[in-house]
Protein backbone atom coordinates (compact mmCIF):
# COMPACT_ATOMS: atom_id res chain seq x y z
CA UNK A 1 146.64 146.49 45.04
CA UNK A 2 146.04 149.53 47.28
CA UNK A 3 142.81 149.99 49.67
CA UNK A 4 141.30 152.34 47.24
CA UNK A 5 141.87 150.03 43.63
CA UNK A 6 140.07 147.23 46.01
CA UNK A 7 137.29 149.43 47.18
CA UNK A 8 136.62 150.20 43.32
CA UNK A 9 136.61 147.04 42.08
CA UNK A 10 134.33 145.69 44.85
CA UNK A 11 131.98 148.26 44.20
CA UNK A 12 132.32 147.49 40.63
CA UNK A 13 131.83 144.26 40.98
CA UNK A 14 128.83 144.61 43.68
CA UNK A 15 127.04 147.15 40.91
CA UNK A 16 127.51 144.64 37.97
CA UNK A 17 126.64 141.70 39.95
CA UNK A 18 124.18 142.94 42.33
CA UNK A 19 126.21 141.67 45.35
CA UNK A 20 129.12 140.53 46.47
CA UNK A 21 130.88 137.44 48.39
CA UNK A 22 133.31 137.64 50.99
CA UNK A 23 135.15 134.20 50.20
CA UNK A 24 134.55 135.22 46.04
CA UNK A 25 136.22 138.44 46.73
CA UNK A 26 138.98 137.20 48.32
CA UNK A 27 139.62 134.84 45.43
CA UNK A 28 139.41 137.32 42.83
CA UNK A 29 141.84 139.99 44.75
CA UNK A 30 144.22 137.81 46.36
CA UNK A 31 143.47 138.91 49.92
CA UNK A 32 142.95 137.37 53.19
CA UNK A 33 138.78 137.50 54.12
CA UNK A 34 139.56 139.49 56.68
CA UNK A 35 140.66 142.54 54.50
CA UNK A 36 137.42 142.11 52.45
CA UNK A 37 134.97 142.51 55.30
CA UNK A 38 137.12 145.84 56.29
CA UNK A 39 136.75 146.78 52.94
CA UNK A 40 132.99 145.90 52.54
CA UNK A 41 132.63 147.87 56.21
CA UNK A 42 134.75 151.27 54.81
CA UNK A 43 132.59 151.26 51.68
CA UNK A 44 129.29 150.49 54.20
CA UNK A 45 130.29 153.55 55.76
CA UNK A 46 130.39 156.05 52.51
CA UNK A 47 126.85 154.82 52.15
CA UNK A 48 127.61 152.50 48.53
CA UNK A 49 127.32 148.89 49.84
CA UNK A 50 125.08 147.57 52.42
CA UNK A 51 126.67 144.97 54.64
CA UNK A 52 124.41 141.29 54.87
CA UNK A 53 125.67 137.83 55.82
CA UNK A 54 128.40 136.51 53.92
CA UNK A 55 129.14 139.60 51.59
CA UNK A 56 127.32 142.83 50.63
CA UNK A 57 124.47 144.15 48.19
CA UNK A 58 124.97 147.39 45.91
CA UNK A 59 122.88 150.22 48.17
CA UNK A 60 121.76 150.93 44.34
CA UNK A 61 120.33 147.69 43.79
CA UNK A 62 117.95 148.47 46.66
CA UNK A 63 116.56 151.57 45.61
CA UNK A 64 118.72 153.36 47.45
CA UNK A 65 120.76 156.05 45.97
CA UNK A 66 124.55 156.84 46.55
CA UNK A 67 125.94 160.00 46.85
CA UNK A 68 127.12 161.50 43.68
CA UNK A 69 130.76 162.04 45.26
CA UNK A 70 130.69 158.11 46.09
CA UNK A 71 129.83 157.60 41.90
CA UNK A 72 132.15 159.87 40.60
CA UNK A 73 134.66 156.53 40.57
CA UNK A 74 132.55 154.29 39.48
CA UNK A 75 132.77 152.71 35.66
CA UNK A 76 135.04 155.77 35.30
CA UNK A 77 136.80 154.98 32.35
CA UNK A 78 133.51 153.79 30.81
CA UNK A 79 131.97 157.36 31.36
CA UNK A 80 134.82 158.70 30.08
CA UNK A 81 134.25 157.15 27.11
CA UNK A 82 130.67 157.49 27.04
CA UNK A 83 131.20 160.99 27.55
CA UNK A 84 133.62 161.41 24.55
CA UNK A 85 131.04 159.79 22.62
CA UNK A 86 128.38 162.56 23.18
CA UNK A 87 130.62 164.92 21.78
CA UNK A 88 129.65 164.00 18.27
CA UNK A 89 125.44 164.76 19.36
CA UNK A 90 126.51 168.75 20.20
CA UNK A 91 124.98 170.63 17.71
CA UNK A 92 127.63 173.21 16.02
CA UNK A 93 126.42 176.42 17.99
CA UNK A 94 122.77 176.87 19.98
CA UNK A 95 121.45 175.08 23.00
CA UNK A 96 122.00 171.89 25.08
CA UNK A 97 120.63 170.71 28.65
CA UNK A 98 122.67 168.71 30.67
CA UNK A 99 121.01 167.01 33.04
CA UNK A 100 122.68 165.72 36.82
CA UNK A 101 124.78 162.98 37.14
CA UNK A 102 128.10 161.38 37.00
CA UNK A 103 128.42 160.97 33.09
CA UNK A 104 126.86 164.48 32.60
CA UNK A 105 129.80 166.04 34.69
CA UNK A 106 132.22 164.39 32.91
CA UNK A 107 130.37 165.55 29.73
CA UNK A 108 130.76 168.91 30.95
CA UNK A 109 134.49 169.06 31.66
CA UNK A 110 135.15 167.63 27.73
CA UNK A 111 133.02 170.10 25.89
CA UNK A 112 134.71 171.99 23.25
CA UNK A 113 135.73 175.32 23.40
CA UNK A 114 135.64 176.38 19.67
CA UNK A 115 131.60 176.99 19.64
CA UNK A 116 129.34 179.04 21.30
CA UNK A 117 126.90 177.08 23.56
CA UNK A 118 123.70 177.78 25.65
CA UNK A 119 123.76 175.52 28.69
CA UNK A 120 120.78 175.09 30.72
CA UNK A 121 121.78 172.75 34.02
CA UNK A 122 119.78 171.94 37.21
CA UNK A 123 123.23 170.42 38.36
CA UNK A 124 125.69 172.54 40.68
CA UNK A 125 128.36 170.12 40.05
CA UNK A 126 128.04 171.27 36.64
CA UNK A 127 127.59 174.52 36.87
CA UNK A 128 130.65 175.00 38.71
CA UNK A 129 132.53 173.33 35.62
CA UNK A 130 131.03 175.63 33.13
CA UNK A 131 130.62 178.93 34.90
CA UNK A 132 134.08 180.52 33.79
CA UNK A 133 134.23 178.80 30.35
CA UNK A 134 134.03 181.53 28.04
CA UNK A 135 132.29 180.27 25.03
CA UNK A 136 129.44 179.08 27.77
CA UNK A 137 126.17 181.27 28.27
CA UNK A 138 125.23 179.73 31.50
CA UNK A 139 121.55 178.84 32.94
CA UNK A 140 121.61 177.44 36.36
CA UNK A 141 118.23 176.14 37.21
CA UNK A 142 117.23 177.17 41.03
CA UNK A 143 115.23 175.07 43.33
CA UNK A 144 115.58 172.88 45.90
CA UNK A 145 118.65 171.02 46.77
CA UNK A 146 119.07 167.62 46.50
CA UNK A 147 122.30 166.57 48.89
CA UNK A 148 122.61 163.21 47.34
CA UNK A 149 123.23 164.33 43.64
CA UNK A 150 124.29 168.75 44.17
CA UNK A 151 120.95 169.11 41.50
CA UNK A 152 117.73 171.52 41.86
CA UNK A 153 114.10 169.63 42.20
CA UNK A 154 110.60 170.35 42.62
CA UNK A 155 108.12 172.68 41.28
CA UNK A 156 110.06 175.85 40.72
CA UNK A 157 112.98 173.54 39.03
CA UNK A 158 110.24 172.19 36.70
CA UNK A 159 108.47 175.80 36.07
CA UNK A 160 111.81 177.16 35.03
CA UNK A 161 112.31 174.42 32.61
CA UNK A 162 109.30 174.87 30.78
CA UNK A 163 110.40 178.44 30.14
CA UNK A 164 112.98 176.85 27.95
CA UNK A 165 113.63 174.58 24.50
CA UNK A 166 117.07 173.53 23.94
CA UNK A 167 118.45 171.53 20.99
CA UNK A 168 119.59 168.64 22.80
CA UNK A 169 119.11 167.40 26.59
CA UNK A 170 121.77 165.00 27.78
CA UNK A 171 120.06 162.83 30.35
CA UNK A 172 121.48 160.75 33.21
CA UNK A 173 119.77 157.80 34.26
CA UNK A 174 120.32 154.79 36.47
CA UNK A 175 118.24 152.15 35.33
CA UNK A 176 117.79 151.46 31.11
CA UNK A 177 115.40 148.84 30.11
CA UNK A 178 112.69 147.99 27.66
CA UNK A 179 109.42 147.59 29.93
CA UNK A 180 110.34 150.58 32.20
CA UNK A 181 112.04 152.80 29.60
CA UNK A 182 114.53 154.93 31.63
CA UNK A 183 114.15 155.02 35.60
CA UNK A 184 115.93 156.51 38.79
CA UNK A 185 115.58 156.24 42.53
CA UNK A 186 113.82 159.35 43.63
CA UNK A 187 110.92 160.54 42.56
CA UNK A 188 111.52 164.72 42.31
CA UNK A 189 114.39 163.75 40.28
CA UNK A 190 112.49 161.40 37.64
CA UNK A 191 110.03 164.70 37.16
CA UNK A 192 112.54 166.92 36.47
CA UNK A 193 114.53 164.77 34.28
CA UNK A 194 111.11 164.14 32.46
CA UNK A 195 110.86 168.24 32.38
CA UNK A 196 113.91 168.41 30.62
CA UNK A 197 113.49 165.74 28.25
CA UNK A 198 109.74 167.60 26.99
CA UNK A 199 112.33 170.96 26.73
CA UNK A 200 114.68 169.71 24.28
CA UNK A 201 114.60 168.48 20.40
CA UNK A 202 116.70 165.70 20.88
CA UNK A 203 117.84 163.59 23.82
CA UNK A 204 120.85 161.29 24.26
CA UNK A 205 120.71 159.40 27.49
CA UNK A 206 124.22 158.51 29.28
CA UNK A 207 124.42 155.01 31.14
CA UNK A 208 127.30 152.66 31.70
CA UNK A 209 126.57 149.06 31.38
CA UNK A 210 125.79 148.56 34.31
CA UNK A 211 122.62 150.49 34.22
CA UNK A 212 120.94 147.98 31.42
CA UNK A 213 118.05 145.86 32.05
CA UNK A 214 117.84 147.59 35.65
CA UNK A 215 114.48 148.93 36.76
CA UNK A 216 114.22 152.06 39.42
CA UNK A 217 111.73 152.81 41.76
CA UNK A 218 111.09 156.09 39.83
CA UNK A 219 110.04 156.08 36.23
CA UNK A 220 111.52 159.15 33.98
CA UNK A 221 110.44 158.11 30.35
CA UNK A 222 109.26 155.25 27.77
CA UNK A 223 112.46 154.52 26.03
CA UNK A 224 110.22 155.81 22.69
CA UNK A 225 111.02 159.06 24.34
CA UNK A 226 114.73 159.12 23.83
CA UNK A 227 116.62 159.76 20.40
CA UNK A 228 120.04 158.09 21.11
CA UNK A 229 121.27 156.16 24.69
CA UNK A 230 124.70 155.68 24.25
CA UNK A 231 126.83 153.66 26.45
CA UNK A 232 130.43 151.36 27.03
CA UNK A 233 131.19 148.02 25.36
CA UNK A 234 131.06 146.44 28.83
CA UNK A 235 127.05 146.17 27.86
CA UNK A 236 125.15 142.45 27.59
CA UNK A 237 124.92 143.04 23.33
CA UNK A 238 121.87 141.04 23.58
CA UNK A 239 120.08 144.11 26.31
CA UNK A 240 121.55 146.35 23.68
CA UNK A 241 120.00 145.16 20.90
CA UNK A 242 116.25 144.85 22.64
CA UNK A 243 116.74 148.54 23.63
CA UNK A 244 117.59 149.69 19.88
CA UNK A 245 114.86 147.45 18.71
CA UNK A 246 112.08 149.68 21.07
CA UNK A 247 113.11 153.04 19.78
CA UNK A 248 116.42 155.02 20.32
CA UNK A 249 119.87 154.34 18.65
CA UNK A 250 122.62 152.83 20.69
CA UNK A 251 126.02 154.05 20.51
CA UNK A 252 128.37 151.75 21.90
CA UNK A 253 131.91 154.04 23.06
């Protein structure tokens, strides 16, 4: 296995778990210690893991949010999936929101060319997909920049978005569970993706696995707020089932 298949599946491993062991690692990749704890230190450095004694905790699992250039790898085949999924929730023709985020992007890059769409996106990352597809009218929200996820926050984000209604908004979250609804580490971020869900008719929220039964430091919405939450088959079916049972539909890809 090559430096960057280990660095994926310890961060993986450190997201599903919470944290990670040196000696477990080692076990489970068939490497010396010694290679872990450079890996751990590499992935330290991009600002995913946070090194403590004996192994590593998921910078995510202390409120602290990654990059979205260190997510884009993360659970990829899941949001790949996930994202195929949300297909089926475009309407035919009309309006959709999609929010920031590593599932929304990949959402981007698979929607259809054979209908006419109205995007509205606070997201650059997805902007920059959609700006030369022809069948796209394209909205790019302005505002101000947030480094860690290439999305538009703040007042003027939100004062746009209430100029709008779409037919669906496509939400990305990082934390899905029943007494906190959906949640996210910043706080400018929750309030516009709580904007954006009051815009749109419908929403379908986008989370891998890994983001059930976690809790963020910033709330978004009560889970009575969101229509569908679809997500991989990598989720606990007993989280699942509790989520489903206090409101929205769950689509398993």
């Amino acid at each position: 296995m090559y430096a960057p298949e280990r660095h994926q599946q310890i961060l993986d491993t450190a997201l599903s778990r919470g944290r990670v062991e040196v000696a477990g690692l080692a076990r489970e990749l068939s490497v010396a210690p010694e290679t872990v704890r450079r890996d751990l230190t590499a992935l330290e450095r991009r600002g995913v893991l946070r090194r403590v004694h004996g192994g590593a905790i998921a910078m995510e699992r202390l409120g602290i949010e990654p990059p979205v250039v260190d997510r884009e790898g993360t659970a990829a085949s899941e949001k790949e999936r996930i994202a195929r999924a949300a297909l089926d929730e475009l309407p035919d023709g009309g309006s959709i929101i999609v929010d920031a985020g590593t599932s929304t992007i990949r959402l981007a890059e698979l929607l259809p060319l054979d209908r006419e769409l109205t995007v509205v996106t606070h997201s650059l990352a997805v902007a920059t997909i959609l700006i030369s597809r022809p069948n796209v009218t394209l909205h790019l929200l302005g505002g101000l920049i947030r480094t860690r996820t290439y999305s538009a926050v703040g007042d003027w984000t939100r004062a746009q978005i209430a100029d709008v209604f779409a037919d669906v908004a496509f939400i990305g979250t990082n934390g899905v569970s029943v007494e906190r609804g959906i949640s996210t580490p910043d706080l400018a971020e929750a309030r516009v993706k709580r904007a954006l869900i009051a815009a749109s008719r419908r929403t379908v929220v986008l989370a891998d696995h890994t983001k059930f039964g976690r809790e963020d430091f910033a709330k978004v919405a009560p889970l009575t707020d969101v229509d569908t939450v679809i997500t991989d088959s990598g989720v606990d079916a007993e989280l699942a089932d509790d989520v489903e049972q206090a409101g929205p539909r769950v689509v398993i890809a």
